[in-house]
Protein backbone atom coordinates (compact mmCIF):
# COMPACT_ATOMS: atom_id res chain seq x y z
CA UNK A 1 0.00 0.00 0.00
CA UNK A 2 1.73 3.22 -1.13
CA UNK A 3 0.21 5.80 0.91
CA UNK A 4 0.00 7.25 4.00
CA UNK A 5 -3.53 7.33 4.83
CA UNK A 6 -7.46 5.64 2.86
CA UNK A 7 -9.75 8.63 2.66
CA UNK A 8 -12.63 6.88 1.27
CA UNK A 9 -15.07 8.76 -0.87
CA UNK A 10 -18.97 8.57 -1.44
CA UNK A 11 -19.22 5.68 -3.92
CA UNK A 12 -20.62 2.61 -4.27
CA UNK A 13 -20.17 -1.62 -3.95
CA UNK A 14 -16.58 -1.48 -4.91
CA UNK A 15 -15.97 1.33 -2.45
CA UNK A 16 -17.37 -0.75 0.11
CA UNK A 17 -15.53 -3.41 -0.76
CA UNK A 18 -12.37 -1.87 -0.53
CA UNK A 19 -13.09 -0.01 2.50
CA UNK A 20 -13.91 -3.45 4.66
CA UNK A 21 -11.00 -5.05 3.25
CA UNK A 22 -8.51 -1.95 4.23
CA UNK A 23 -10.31 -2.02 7.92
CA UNK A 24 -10.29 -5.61 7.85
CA UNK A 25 -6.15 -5.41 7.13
CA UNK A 26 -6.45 -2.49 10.23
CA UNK A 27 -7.34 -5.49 12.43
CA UNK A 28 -5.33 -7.54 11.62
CA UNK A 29 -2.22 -5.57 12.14
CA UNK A 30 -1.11 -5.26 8.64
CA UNK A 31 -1.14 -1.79 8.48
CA UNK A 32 -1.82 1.42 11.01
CA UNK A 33 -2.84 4.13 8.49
CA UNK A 34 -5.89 6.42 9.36
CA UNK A 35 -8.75 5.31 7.46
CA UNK A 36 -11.10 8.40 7.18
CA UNK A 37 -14.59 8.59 5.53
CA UNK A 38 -15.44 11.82 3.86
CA UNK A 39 -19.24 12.13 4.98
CA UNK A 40 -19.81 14.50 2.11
CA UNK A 41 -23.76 15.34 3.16
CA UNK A 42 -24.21 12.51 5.67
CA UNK A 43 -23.03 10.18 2.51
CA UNK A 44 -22.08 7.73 5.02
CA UNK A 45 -23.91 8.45 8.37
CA UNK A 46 -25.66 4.99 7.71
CA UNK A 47 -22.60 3.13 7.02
CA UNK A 48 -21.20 4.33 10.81
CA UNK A 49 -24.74 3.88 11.92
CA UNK A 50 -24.33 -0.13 10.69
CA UNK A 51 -21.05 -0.09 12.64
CA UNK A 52 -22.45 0.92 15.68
CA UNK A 53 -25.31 -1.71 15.41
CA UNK A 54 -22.72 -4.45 14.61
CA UNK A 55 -20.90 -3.30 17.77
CA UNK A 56 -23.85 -3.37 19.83
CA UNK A 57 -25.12 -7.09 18.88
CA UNK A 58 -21.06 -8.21 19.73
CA UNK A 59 -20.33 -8.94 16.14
CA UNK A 60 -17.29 -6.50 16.50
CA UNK A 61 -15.27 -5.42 19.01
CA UNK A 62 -16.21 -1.39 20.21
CA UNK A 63 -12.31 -0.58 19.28
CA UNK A 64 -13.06 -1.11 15.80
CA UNK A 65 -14.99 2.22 16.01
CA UNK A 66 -11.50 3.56 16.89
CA UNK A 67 -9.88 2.68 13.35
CA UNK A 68 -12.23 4.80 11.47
CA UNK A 69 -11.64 8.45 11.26
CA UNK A 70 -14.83 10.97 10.02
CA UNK A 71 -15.07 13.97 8.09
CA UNK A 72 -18.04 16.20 7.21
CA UNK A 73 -15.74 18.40 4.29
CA UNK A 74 -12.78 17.83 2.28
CA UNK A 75 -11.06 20.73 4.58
CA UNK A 76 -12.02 18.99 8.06
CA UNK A 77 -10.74 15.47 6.51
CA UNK A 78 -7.65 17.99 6.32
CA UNK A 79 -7.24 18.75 9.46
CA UNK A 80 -7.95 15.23 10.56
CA UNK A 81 -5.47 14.16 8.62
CA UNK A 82 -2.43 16.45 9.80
CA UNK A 83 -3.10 15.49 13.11
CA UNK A 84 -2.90 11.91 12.81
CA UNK A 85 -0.03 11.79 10.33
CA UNK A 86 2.18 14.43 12.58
């Protein structure tokens, strides 16, 4: 993986795909890059929401919640990201 952080975009299947394998890889331990969803317009409030509910049934640990980063704008997934890549 050449980069230094997954901002994952509003987009469909194969974005979903990708982003469960690249936080699947996060638990495992194969990589420790900030994975950050750009909630353009609350693009993926349902995704987090579907998280949360897998979380609360015990079908994932609440740490994965930790591993995902969220942004409401391009300039805030900025910000985010200077932080964690300092």
């Amino acid at each position: 993986m050449n980069s230094d952080a997954i901002v994952v975009l509003p987009g469909g299947a194969g974005t979903l795909d990708e982003f469960f394998e690249i936080l699947t890889w996060a638990q495992l331990g194969l990589h420790t890059k900030p994975i950050l969803l750009l909630n353009t317009e609350g693009f993926w409030t349902p995704l987090i929401g579907l998280i949360d509910h897998v979380i609360d049934q015990g079908f994932a640990d609440a740490g994965l919640k930790d591993m995902i980063l969220v942004a409401d704008t391009p300039a805030a997934a900025m910000d985010i990201l200077k932080t964690h890549l300092a």
